[in-house]
N, C-alpha and C. Protein backbone atom coordinates (compact mmCIF):
# COMPACT_ATOMS: atom_id res chain seq x y z
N UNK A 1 93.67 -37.54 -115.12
CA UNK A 1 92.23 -37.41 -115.12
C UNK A 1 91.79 -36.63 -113.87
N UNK A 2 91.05 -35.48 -114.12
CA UNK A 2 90.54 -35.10 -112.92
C UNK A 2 89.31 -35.39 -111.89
N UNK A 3 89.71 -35.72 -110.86
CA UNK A 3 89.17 -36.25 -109.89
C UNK A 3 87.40 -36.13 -109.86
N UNK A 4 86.19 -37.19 -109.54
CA UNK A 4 85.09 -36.56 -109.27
C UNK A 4 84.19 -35.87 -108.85
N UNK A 5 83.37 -35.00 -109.02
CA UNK A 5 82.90 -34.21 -107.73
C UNK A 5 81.81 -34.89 -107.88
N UNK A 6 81.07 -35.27 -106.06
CA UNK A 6 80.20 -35.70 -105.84
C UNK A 6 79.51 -35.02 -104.93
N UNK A 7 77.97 -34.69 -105.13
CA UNK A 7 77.16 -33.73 -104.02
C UNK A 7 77.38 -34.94 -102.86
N UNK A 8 76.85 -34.44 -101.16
CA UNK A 8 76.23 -35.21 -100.55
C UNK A 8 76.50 -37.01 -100.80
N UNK A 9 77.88 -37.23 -100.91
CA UNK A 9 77.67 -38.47 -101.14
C UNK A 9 77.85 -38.99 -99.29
N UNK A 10 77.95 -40.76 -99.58
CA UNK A 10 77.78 -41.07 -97.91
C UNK A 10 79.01 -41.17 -97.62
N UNK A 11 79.35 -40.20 -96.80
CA UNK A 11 80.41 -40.41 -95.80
C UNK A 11 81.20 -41.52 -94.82
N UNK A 12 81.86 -41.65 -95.41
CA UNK A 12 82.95 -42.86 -94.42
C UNK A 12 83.79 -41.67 -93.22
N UNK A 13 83.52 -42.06 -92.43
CA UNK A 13 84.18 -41.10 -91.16
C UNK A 13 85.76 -41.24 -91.42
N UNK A 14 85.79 -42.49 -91.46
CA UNK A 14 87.27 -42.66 -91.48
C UNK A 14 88.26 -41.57 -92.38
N UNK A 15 87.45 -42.44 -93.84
CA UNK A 15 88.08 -41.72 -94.57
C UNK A 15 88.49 -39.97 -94.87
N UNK A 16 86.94 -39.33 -93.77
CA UNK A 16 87.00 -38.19 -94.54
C UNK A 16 88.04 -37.60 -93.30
N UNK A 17 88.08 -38.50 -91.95
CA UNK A 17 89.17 -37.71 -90.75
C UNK A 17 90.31 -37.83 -91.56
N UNK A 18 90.78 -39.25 -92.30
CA UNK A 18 91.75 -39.18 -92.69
C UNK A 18 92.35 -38.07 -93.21
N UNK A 19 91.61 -37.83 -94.62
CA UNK A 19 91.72 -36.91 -95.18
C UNK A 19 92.25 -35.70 -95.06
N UNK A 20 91.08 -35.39 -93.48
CA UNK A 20 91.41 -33.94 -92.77
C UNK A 20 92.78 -33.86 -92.31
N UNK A 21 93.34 -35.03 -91.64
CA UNK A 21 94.66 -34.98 -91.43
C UNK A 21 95.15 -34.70 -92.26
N UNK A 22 95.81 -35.39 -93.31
CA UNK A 22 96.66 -34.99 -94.34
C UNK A 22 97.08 -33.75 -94.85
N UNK A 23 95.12 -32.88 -95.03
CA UNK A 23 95.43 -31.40 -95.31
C UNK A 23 95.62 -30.91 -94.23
N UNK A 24 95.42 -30.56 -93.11
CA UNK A 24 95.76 -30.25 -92.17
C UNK A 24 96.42 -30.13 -91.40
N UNK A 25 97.61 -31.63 -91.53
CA UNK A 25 98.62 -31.61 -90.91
C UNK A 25 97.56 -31.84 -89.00
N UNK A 26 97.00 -32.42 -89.09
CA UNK A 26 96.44 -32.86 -87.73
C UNK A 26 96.49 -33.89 -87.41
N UNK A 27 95.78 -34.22 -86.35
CA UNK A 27 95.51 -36.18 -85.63
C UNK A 27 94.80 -36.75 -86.17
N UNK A 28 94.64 -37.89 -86.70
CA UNK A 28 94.34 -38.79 -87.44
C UNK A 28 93.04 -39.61 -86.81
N UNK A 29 92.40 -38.84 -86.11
CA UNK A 29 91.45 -39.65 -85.31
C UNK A 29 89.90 -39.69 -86.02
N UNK A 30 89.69 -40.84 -85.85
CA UNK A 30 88.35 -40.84 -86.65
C UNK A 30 86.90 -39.79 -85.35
N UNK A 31 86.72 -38.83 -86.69
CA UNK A 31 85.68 -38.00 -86.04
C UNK A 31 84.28 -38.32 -86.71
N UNK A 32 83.09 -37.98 -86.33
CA UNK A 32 81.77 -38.21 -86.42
C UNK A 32 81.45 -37.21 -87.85
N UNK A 33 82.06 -37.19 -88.84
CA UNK A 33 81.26 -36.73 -89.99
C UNK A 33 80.37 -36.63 -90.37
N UNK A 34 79.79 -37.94 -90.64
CA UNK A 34 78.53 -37.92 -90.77
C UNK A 34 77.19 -37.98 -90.32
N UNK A 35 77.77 -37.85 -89.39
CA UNK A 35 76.78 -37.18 -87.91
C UNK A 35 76.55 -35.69 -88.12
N UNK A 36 77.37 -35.42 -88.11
CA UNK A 36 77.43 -33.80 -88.41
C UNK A 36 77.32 -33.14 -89.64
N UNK A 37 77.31 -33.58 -90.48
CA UNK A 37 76.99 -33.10 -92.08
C UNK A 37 75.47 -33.13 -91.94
N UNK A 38 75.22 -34.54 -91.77
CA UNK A 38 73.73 -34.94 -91.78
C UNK A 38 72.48 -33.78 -91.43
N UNK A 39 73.33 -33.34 -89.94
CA UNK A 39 72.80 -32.58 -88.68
C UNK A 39 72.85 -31.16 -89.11
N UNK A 40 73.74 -30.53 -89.75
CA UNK A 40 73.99 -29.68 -89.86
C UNK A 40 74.75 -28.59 -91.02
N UNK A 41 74.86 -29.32 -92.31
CA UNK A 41 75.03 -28.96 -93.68
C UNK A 41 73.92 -28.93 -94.68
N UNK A 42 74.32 -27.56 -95.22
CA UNK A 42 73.46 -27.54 -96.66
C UNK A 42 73.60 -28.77 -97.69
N UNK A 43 75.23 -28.90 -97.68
CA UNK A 43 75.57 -29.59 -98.83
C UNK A 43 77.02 -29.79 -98.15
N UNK A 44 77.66 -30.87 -98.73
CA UNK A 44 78.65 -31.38 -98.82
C UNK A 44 79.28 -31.49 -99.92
N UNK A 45 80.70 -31.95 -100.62
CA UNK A 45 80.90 -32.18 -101.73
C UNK A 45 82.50 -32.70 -101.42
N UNK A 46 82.91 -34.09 -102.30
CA UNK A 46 83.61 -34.86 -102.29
C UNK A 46 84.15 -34.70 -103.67
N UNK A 47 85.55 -34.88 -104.14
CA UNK A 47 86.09 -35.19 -104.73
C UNK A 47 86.96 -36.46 -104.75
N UNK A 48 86.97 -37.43 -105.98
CA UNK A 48 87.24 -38.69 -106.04
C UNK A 48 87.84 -38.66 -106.87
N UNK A 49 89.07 -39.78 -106.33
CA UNK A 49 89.71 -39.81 -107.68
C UNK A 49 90.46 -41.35 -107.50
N UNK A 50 90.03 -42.20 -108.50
CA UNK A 50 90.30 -43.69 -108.60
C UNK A 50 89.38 -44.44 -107.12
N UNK A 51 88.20 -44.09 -106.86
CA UNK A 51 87.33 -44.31 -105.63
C UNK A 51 87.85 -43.71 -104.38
N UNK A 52 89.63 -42.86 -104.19
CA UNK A 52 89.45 -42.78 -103.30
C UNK A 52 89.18 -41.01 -102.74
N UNK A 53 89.00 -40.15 -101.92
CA UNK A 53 88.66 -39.13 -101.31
C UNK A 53 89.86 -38.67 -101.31
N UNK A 54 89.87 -37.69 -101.93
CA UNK A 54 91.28 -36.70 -102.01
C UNK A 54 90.49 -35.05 -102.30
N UNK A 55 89.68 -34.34 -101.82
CA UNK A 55 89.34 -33.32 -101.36
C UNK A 55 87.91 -33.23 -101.02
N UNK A 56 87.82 -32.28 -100.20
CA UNK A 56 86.46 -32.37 -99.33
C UNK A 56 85.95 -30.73 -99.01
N UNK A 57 84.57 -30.43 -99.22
CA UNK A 57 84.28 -29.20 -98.77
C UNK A 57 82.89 -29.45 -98.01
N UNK A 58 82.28 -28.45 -96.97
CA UNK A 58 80.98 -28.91 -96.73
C UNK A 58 80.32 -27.22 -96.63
N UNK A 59 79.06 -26.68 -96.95
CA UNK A 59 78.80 -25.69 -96.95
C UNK A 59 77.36 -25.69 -95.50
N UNK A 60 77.43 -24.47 -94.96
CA UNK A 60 76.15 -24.39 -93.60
C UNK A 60 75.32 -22.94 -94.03
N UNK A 61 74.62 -23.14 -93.58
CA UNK A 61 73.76 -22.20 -93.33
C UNK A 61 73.03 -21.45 -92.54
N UNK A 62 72.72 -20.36 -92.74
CA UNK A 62 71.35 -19.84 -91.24
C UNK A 62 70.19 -20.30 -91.66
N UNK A 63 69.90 -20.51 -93.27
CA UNK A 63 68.52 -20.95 -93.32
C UNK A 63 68.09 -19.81 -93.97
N UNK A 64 68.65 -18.97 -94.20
CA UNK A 64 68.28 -18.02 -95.40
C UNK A 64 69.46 -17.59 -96.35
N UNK A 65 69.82 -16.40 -96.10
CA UNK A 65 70.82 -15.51 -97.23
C UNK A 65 71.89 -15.68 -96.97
N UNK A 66 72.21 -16.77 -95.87
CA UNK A 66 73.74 -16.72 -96.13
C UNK A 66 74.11 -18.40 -96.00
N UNK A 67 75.39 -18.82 -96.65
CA UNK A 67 75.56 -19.99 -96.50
C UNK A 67 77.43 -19.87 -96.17
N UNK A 68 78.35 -20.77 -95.52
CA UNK A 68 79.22 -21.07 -94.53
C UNK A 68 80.26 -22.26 -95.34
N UNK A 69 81.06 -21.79 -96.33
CA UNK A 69 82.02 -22.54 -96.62
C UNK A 69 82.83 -22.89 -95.11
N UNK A 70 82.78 -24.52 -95.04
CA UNK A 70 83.48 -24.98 -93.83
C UNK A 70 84.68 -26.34 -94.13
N UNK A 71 85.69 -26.48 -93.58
CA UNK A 71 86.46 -27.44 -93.84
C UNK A 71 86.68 -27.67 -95.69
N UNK A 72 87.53 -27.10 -95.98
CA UNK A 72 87.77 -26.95 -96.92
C UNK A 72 89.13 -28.05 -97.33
N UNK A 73 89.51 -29.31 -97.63
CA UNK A 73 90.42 -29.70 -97.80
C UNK A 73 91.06 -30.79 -98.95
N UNK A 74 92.25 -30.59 -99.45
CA UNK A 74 92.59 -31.29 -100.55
C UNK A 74 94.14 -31.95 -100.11
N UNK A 75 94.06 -33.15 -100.72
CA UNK A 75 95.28 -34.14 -100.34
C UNK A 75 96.24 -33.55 -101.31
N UNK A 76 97.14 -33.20 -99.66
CA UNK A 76 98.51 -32.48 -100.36
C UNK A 76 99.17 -33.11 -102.01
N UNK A 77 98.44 -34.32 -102.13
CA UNK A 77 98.81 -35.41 -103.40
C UNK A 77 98.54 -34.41 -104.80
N UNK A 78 97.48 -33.82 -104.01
CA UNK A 78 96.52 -33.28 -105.17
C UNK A 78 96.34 -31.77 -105.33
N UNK A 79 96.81 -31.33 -104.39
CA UNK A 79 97.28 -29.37 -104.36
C UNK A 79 97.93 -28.88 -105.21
N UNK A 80 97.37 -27.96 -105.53
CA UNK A 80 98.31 -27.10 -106.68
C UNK A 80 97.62 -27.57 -108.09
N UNK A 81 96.35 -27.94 -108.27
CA UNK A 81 96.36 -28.15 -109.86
C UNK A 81 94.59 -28.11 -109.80
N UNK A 82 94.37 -27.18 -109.13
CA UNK A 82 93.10 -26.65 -109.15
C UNK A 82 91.69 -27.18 -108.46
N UNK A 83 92.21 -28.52 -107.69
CA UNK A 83 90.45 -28.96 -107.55
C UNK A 83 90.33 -28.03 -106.19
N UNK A 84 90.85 -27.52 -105.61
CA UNK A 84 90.32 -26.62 -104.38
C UNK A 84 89.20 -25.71 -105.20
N UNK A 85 90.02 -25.13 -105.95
CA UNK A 85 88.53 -23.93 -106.80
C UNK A 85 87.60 -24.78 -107.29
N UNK A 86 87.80 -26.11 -107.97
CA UNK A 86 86.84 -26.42 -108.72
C UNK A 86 85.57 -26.85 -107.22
N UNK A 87 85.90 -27.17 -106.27
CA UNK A 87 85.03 -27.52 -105.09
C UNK A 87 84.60 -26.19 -104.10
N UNK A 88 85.10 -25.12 -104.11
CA UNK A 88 84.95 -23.75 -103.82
C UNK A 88 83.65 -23.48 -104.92
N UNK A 89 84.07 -23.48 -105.96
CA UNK A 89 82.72 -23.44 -107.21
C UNK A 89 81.89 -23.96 -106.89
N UNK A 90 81.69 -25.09 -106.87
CA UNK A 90 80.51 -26.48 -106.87
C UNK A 90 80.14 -25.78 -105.31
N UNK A 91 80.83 -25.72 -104.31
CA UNK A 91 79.91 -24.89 -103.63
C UNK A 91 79.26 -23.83 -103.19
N UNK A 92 80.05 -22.78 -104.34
CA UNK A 92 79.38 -21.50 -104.72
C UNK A 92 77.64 -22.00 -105.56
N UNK A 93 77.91 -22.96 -106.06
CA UNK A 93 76.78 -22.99 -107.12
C UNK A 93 75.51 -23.91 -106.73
N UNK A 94 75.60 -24.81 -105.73
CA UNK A 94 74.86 -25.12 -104.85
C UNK A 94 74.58 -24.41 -104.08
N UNK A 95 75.05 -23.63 -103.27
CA UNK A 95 74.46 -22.49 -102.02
C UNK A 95 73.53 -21.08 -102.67
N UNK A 96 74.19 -21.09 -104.22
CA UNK A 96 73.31 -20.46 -105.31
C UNK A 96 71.57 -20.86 -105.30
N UNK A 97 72.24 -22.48 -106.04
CA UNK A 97 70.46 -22.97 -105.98
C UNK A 97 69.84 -23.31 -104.70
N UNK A 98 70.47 -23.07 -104.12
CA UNK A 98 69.34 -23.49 -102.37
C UNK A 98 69.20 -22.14 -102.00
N UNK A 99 69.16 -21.05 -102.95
CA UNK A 99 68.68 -19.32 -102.41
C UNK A 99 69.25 -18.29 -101.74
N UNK A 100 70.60 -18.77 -101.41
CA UNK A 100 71.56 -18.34 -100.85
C UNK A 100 72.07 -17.00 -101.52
N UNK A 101 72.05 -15.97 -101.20
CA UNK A 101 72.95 -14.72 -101.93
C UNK A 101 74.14 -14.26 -101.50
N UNK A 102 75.20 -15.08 -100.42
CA UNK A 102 75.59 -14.50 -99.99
C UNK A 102 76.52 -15.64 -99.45
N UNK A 103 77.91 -16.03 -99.56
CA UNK A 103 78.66 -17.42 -99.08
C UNK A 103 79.99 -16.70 -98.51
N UNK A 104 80.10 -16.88 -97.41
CA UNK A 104 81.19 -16.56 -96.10
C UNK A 104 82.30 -17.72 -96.19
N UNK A 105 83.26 -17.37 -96.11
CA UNK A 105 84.63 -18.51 -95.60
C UNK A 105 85.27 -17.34 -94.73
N UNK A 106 86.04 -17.97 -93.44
CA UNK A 106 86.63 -17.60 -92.89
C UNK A 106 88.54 -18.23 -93.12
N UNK A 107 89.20 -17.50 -93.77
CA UNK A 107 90.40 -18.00 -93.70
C UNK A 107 91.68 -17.45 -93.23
N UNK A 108 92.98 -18.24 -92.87
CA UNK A 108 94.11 -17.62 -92.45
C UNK A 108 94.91 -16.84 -93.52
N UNK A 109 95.69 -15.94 -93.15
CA UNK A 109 96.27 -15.00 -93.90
C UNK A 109 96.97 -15.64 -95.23
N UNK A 110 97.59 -16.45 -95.00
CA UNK A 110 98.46 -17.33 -96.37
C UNK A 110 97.66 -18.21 -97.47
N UNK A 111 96.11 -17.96 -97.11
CA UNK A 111 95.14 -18.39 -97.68
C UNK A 111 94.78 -17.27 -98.47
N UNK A 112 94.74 -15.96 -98.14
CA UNK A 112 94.49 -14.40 -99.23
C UNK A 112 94.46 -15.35 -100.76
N UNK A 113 95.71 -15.51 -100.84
CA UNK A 113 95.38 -15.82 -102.54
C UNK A 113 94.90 -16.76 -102.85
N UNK A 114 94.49 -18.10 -102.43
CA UNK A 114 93.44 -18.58 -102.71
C UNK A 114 92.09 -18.08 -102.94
N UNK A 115 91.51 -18.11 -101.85
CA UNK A 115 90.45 -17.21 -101.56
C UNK A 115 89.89 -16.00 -102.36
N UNK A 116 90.74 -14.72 -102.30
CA UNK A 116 90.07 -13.39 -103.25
C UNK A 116 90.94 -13.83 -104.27
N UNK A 117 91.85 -13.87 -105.09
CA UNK A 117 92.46 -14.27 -106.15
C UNK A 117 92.00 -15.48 -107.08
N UNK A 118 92.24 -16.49 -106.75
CA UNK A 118 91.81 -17.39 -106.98
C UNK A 118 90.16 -17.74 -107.16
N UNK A 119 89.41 -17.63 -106.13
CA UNK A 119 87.91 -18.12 -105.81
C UNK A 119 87.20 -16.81 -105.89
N UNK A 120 87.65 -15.54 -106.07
CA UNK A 120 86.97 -14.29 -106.46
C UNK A 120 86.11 -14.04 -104.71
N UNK A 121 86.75 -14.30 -103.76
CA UNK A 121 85.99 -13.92 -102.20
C UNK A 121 86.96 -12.44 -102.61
N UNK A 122 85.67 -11.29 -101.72
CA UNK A 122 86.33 -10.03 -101.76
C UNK A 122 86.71 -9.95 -99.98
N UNK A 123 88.25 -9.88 -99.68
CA UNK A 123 88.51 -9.64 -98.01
C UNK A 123 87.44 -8.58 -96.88
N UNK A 124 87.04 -9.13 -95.96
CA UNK A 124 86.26 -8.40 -95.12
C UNK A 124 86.75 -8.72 -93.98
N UNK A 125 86.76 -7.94 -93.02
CA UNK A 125 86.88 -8.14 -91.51
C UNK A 125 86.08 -9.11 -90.63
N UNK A 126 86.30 -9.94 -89.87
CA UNK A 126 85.76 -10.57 -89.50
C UNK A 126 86.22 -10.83 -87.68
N UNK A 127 85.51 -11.53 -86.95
CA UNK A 127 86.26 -11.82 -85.63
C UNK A 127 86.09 -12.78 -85.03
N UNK A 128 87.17 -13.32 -84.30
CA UNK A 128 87.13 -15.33 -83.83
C UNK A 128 87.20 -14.97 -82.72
N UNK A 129 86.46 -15.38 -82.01
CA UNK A 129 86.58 -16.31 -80.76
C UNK A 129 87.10 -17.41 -80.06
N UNK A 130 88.16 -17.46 -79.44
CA UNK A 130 88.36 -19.15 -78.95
C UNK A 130 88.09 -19.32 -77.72
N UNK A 131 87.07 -20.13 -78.13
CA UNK A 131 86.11 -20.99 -76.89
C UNK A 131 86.97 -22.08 -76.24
């Protein structure tokens, strides 16, 4: 059965650091999520599956034409059988209805085929900073 998508649901910190670890391969430390979604997202979107959180996306904005695919992640449990696109969508199509013409992700190279292949992003140049 495939997992639920939920807009904006309420965030358990725990769960969603957890989470981030797993895809990420990071520290397991509980971070302020929902502090920061609250503060600073268009939209959020959760995928569920048997109540528990096994992928996560959150989208930002400037407040006009463009909106900020951010933290993009799915439990390695659950990779490979499509809910990354199906939550890439759901937040193509929300950043749609909130007026948005225009949705940015920034990703690493081994991500290409996800991204333009997969999720139809066309590659553009872009440049990072580390602060």
């Amino acid at each position: 059965m495939l997992p639920q998508l939920i807009s904006r649901f309420e965030v358990d910190d725990a769960a969603l650091s957890a989470l981030h670890a797993k895809a990420f391969n990071d520290l397991a430390r509980v971070r302020p999520w929902a502090a920061r979604l609250d503060r600073h997202a268009l939209t959020w979107i959760g995928a569920f599956a048997d109540g528990d959180l096994v992928g996560f996306i959150q989208v930002c904005t400037d407040g006009g034409d463009h909106a900020f695919l951010l933290d993009t992640a799915v439990d390695p449990a659950w990779q490979h059988r499509g809910l990354g696109a199906r939550l890439v969508r759901a937040a193509a199509d929300e950043s749609r209805a909130a007026g948005c013409t225009w949705l940015h992700v920034d990703y690493e190279p081994h991500l290409s085929h996800f991204y333009e292949d997969t999720c139809g992003f066309a590659p553009t140049r872009a440049g990072l900073l580390r602060l």
